[in-house]
PDB file of N, CA and C in Angstrom:
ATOM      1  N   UNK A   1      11.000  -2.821  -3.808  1.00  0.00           N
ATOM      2  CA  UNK A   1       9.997  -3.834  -4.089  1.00  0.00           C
ATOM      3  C   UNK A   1       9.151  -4.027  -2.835  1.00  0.00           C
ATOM      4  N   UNK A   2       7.976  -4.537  -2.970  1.00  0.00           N
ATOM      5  CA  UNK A   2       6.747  -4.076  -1.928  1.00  0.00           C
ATOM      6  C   UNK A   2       6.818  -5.581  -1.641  1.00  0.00           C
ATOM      7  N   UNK A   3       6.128  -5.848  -0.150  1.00  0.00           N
ATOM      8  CA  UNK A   3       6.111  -7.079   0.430  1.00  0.00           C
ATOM      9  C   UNK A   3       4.397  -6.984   0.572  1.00  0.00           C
ATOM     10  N   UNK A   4       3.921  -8.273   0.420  1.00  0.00           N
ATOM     11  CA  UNK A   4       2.402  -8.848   0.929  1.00  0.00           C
ATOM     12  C   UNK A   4       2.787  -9.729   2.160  1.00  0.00           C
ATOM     13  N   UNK A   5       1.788  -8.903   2.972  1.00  0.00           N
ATOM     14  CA  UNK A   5       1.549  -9.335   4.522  1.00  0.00           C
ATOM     15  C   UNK A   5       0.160  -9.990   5.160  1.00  0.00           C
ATOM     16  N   UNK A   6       0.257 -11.186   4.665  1.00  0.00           N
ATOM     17  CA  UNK A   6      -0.751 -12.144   5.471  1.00  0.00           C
ATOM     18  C   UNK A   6      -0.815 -12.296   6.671  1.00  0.00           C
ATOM     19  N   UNK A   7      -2.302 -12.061   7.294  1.00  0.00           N
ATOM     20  CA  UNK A   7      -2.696 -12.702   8.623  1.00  0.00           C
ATOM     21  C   UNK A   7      -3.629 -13.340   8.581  1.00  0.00           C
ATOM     22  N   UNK A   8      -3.731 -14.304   9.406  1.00  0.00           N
ATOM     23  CA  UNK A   8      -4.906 -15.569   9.386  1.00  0.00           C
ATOM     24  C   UNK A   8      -5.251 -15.359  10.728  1.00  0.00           C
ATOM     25  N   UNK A   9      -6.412 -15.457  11.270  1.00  0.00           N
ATOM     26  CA  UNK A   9      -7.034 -15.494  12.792  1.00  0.00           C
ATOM     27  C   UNK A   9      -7.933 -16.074  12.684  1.00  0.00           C
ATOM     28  N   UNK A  10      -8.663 -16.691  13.964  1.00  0.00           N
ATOM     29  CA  UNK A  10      -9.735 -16.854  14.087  1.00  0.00           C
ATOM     30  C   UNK A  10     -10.390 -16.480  15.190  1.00  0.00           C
ATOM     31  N   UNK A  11     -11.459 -15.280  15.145  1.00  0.00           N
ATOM     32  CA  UNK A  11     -11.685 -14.598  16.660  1.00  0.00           C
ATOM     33  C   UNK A  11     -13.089 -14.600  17.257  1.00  0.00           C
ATOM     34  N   UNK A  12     -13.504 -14.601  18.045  1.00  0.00           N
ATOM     35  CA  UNK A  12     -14.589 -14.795  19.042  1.00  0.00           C
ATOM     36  C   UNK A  12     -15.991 -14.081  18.340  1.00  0.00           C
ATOM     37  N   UNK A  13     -15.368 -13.033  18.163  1.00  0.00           N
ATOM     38  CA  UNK A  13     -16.502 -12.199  17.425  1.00  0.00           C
ATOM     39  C   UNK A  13     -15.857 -11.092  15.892  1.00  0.00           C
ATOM     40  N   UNK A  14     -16.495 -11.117  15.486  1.00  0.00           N
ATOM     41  CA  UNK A  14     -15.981  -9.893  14.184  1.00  0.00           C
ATOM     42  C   UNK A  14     -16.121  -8.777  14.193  1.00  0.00           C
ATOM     43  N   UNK A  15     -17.050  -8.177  15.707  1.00  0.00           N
ATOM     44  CA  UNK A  15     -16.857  -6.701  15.477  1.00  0.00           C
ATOM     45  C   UNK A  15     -15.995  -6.273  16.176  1.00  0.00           C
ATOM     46  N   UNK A  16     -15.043  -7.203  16.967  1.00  0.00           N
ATOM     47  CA  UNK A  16     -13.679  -6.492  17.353  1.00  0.00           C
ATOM     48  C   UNK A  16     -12.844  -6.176  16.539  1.00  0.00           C
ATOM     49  N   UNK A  17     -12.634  -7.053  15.173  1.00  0.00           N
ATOM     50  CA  UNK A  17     -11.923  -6.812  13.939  1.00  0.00           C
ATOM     51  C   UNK A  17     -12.276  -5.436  13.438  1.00  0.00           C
ATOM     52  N   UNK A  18     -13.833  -5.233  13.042  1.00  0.00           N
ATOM     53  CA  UNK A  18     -14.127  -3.852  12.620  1.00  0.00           C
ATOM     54  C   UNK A  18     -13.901  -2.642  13.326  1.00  0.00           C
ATOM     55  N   UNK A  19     -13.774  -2.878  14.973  1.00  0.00           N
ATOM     56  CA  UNK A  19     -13.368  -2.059  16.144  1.00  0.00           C
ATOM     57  C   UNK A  19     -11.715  -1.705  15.693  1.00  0.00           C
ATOM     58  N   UNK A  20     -11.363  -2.505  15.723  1.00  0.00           N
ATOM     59  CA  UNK A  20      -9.774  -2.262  14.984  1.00  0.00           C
ATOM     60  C   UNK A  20      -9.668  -1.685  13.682  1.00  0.00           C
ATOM     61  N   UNK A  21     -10.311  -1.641  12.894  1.00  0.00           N
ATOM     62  CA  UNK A  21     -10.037  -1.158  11.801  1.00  0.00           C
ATOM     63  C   UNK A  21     -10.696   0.193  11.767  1.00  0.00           C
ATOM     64  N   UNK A  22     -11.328   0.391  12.457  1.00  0.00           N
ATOM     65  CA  UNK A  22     -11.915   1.708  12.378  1.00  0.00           C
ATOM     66  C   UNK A  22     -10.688   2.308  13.399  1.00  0.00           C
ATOM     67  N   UNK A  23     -10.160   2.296  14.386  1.00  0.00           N
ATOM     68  CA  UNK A  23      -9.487   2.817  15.589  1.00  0.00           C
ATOM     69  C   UNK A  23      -7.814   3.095  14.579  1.00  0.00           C
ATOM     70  N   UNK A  24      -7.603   1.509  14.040  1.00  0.00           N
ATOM     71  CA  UNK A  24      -5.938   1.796  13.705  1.00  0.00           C
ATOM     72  C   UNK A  24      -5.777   1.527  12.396  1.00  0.00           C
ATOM     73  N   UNK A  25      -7.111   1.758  11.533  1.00  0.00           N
ATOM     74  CA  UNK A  25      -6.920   1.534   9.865  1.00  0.00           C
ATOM     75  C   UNK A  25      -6.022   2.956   9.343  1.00  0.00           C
ATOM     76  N   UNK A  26      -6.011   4.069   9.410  1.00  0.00           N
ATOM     77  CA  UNK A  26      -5.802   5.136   9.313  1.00  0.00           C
ATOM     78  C   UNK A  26      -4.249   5.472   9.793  1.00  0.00           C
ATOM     79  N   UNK A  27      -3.606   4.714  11.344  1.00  0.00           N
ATOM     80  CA  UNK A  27      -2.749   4.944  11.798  1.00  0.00           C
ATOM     81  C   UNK A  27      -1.869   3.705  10.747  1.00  0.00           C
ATOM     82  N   UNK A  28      -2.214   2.683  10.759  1.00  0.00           N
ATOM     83  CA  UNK A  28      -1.833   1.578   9.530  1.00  0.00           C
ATOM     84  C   UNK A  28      -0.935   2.346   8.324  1.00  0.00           C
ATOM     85  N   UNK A  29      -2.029   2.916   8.092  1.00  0.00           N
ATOM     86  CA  UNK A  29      -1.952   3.597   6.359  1.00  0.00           C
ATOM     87  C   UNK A  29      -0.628   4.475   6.981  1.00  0.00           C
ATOM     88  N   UNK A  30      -0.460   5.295   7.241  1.00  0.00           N
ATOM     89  CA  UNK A  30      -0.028   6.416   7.623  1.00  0.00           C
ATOM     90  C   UNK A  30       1.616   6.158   8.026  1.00  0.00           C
ATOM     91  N   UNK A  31       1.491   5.023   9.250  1.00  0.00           N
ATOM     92  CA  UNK A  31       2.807   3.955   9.213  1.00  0.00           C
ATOM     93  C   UNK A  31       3.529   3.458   8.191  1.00  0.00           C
ATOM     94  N   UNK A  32       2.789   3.229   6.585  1.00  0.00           N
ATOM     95  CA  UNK A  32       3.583   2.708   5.691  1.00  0.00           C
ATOM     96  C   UNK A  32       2.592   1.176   5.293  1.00  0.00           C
ATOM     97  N   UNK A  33       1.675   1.337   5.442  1.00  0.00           N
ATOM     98  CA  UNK A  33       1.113  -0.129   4.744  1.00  0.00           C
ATOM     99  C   UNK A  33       0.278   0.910   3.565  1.00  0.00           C
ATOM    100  N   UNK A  34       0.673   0.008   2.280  1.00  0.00           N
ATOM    101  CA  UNK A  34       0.101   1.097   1.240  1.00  0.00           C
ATOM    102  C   UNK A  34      -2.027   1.066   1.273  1.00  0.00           C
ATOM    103  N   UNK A  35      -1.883  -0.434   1.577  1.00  0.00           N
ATOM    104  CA  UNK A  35      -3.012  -0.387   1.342  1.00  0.00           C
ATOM    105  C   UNK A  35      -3.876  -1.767   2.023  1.00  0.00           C
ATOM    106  N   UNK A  36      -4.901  -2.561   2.833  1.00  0.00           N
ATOM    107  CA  UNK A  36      -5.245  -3.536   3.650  1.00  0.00           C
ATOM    108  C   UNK A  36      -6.527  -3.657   3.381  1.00  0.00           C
ATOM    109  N   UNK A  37      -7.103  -4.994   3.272  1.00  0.00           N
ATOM    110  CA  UNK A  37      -8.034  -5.788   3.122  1.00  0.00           C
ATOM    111  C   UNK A  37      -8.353  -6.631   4.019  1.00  0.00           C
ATOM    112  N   UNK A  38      -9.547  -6.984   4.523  1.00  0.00           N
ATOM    113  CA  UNK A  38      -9.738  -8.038   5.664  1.00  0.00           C
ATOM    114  C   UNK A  38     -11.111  -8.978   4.918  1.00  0.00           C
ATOM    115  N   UNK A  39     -10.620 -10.042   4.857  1.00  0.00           N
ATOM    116  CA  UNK A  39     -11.685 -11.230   4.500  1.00  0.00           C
ATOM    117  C   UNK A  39     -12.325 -11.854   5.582  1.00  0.00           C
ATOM    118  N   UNK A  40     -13.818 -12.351   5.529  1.00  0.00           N
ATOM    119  CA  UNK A  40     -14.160 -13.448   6.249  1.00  0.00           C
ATOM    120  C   UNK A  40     -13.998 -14.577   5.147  1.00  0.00           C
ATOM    121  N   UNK A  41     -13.749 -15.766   5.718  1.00  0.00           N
ATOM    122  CA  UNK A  41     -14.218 -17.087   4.971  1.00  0.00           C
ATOM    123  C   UNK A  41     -15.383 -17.476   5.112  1.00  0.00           C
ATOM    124  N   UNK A  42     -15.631 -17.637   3.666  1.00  0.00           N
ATOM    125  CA  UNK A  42     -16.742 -18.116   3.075  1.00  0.00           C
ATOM    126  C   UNK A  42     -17.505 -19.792   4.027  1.00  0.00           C
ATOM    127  N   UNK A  43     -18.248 -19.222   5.031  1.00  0.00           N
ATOM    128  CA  UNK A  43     -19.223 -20.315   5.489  1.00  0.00           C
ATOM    129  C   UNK A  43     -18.554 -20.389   6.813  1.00  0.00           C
ATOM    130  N   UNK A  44     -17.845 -19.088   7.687  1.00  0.00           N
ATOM    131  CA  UNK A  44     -16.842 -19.179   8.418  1.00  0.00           C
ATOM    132  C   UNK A  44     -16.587 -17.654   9.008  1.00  0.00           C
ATOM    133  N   UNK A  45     -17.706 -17.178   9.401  1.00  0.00           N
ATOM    134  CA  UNK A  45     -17.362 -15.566   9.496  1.00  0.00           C
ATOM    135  C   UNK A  45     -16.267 -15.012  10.849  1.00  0.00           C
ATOM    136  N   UNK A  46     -16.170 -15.824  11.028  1.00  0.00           N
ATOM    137  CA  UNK A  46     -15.190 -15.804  12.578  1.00  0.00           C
ATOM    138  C   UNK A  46     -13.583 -16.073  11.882  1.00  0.00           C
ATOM    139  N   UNK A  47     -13.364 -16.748  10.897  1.00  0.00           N
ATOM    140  CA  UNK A  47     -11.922 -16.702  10.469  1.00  0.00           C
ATOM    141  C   UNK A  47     -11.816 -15.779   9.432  1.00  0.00           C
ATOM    142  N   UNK A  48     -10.921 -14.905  10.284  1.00  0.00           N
ATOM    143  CA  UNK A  48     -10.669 -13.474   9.285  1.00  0.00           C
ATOM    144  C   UNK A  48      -9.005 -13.841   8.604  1.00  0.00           C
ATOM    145  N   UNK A  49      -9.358 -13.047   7.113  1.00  0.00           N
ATOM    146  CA  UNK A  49      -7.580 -13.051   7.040  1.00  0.00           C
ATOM    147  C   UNK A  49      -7.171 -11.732   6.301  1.00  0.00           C
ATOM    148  N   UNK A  50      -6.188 -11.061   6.856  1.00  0.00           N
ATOM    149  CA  UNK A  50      -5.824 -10.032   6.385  1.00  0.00           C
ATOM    150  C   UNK A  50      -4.574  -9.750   5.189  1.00  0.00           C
ATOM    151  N   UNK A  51      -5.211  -9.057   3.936  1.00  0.00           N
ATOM    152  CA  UNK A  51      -3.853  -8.478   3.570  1.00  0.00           C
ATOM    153  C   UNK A  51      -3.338  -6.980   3.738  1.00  0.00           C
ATOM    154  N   UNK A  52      -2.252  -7.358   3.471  1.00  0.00           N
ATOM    155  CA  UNK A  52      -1.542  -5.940   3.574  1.00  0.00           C
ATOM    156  C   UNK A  52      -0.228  -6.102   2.774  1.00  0.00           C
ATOM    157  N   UNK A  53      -0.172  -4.568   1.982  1.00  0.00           N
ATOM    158  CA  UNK A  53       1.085  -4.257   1.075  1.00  0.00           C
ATOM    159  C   UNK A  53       2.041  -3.299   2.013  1.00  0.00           C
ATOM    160  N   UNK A  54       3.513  -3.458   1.867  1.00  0.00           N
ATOM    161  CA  UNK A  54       4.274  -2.806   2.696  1.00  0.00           C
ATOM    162  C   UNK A  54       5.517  -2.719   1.854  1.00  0.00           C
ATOM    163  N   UNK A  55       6.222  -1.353   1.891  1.00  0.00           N
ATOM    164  CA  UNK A  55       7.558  -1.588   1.304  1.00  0.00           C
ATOM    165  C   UNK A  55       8.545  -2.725   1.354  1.00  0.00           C
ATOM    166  N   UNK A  56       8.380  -3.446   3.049  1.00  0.00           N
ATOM    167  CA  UNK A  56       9.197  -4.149   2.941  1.00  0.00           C
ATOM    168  C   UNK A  56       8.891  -4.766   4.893  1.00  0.00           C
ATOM    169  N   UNK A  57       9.586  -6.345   4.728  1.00  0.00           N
ATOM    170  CA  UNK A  57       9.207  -6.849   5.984  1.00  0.00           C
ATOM    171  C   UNK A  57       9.354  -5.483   7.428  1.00  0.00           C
ATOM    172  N   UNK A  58      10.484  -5.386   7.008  1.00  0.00           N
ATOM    173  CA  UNK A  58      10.609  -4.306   8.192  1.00  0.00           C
ATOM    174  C   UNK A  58      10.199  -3.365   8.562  1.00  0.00           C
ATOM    175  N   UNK A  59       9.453  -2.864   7.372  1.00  0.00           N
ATOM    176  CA  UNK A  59       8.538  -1.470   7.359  1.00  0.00           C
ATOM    177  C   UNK A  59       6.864  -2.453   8.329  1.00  0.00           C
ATOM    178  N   UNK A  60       6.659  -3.702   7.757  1.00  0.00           N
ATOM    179  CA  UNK A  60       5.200  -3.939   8.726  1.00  0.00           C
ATOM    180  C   UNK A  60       5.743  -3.969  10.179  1.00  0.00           C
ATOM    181  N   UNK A  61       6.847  -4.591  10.527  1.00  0.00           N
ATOM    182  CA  UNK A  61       7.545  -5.020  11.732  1.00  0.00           C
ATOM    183  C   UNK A  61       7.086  -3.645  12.337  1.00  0.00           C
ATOM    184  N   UNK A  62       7.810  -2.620  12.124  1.00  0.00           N
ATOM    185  CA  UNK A  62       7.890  -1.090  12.614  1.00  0.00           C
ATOM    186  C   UNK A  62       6.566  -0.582  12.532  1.00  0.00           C
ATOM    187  N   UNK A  63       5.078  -0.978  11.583  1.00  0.00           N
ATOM    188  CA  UNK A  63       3.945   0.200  11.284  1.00  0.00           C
ATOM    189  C   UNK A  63       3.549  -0.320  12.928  1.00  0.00           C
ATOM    190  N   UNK A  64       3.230  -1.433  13.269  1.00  0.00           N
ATOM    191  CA  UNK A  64       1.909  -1.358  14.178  1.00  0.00           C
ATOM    192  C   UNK A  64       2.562  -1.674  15.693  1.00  0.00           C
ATOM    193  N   UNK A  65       4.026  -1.288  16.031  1.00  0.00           N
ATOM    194  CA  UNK A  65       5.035  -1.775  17.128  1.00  0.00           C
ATOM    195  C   UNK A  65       4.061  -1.062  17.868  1.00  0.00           C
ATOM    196  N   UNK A  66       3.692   0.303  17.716  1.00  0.00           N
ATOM    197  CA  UNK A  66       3.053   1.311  18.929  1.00  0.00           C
ATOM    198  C   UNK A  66       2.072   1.139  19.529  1.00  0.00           C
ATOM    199  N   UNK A  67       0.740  -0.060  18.732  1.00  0.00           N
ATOM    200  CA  UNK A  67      -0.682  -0.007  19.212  1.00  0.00           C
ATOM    201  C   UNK A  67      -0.835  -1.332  19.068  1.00  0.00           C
ATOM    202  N   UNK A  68       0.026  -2.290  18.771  1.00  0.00           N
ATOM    203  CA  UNK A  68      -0.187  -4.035  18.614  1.00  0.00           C
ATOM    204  C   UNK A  68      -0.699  -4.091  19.941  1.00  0.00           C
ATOM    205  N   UNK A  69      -0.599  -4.117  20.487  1.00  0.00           N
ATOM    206  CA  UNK A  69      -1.312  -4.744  22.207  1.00  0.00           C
ATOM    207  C   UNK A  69      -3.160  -4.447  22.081  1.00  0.00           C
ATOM    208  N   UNK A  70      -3.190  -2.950  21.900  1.00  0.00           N
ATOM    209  CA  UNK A  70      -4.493  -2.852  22.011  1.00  0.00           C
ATOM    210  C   UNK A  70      -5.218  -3.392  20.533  1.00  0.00           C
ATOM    211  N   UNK A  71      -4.366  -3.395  19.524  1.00  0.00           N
ATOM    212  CA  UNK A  71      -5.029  -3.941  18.807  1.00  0.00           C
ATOM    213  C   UNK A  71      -5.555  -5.176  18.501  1.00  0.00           C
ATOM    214  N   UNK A  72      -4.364  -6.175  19.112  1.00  0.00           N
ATOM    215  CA  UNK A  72      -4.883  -7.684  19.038  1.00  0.00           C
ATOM    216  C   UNK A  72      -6.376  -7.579  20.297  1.00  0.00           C
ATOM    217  N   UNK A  73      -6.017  -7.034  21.378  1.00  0.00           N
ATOM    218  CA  UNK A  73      -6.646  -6.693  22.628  1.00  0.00           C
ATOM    219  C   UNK A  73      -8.432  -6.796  21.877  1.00  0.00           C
ATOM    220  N   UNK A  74      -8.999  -5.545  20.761  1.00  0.00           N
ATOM    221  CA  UNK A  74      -9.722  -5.632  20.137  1.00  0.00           C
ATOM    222  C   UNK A  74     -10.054  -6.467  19.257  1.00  0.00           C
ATOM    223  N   UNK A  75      -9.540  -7.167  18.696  1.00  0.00           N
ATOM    224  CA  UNK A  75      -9.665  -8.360  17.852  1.00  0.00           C
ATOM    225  C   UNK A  75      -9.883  -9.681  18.668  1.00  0.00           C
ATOM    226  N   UNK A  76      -9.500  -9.817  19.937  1.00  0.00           N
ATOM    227  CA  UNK A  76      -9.902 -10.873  20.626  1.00  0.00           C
ATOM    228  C   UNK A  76      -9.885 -12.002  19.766  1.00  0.00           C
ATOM    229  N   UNK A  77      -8.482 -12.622  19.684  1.00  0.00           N
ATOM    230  CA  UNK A  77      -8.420 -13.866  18.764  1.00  0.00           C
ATOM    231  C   UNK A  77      -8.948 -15.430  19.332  1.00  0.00           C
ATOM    232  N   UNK A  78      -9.766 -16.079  18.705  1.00  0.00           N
ATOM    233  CA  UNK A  78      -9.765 -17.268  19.331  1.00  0.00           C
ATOM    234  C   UNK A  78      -8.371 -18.237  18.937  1.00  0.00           C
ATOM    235  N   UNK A  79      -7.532 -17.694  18.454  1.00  0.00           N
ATOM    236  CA  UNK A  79      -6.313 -18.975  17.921  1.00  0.00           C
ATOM    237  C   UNK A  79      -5.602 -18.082  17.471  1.00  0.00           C
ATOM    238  N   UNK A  80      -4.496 -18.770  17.674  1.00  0.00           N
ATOM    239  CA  UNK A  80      -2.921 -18.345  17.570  1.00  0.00           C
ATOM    240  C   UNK A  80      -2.932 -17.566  16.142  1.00  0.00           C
ATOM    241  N   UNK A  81      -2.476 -16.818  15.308  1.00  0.00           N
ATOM    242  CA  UNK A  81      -1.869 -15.727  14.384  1.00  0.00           C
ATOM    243  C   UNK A  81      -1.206 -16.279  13.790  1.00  0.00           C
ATOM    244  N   UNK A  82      -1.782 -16.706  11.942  1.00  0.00           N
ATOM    245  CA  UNK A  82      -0.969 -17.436  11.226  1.00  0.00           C
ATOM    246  C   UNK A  82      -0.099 -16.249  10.139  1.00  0.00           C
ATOM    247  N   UNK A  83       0.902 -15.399  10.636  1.00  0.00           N
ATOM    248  CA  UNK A  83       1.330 -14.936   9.737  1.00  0.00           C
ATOM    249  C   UNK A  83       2.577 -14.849   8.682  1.00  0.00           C
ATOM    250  N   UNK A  84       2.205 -14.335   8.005  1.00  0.00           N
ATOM    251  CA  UNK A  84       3.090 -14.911   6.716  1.00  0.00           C
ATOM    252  C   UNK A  84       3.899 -13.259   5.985  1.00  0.00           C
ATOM    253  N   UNK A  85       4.990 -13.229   6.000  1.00  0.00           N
ATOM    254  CA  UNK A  85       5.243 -11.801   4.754  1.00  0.00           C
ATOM    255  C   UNK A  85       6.248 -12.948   3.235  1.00  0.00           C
ATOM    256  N   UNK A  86       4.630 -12.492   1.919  1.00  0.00           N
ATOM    257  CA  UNK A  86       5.673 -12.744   1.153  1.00  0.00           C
ATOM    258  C   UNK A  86       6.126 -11.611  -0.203  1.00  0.00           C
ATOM    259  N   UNK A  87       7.075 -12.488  -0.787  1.00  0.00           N
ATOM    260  CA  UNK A  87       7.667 -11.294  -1.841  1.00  0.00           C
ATOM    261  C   UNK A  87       7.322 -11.824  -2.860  1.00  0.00           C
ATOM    262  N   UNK A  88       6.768 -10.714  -3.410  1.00  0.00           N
ATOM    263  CA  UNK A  88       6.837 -10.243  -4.965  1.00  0.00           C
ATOM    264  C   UNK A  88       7.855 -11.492  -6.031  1.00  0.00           C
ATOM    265  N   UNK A  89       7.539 -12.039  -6.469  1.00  0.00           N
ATOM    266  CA  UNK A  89       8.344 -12.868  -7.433  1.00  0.00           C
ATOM    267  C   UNK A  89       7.809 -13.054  -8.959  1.00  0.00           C
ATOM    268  N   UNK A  90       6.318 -12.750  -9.156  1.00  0.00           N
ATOM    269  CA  UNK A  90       6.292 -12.592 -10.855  1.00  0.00           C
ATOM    270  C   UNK A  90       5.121 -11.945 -10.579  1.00  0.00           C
ATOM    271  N   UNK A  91       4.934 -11.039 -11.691  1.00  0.00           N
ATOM    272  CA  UNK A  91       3.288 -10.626 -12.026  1.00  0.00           C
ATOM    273  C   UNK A  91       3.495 -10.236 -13.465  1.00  0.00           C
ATOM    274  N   UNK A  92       1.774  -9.666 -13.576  1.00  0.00           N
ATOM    275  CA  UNK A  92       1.738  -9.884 -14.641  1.00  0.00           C
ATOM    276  C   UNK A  92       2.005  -8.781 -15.910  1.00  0.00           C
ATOM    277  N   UNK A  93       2.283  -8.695 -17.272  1.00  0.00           N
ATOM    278  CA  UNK A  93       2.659  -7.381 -17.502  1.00  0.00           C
ATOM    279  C   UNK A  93       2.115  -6.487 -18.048  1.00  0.00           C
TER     280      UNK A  93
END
């Protein structure tokens, strides 16, 4: 069963976010996240929030151990990292 992996930020600028996703979207995938989305909020382009699908908590723990430094590094957060992994509990059929 697959886990959804929320991140909430809020960062200085947004093309460090796109700097990241172009640099470690690919290494992401490849690690085991099936698949990632990045939102701005609506009236709020500086608070980004990310999803991401993953087999399982431990599989996100393990995708981004190798390049997390430079990646937050590029994202330049203005505020602390609200993240969340949750599970799968109903959908639809």
């Amino acid at each position: 069963m697959s886990v959804l992996v929320t991140m909430r930020v809020k960062v200085h600028d947004f093309e460090g976010t796109k700097q990241a996703v172009a640099k470690f979207g690919g290494t992401m995938l490849n690690a085991g996240c099936h698949w990632y989305k990045v939102y701005q909020r609506d009236g709020n382009e500086k608070e980004v929030l990310w999803l991401m699908e993953f087999d399982s908590h431990e599989a996100f723990e393990k995708s981004g151990a190798e390049f997390e430094g430079e990646f937050v590094a590029l994202i330049n957060p203005a505020s602390d990292w609200d993240d969340a992994v949750w599970n799968l509990s109903l959908q639809s059929e």
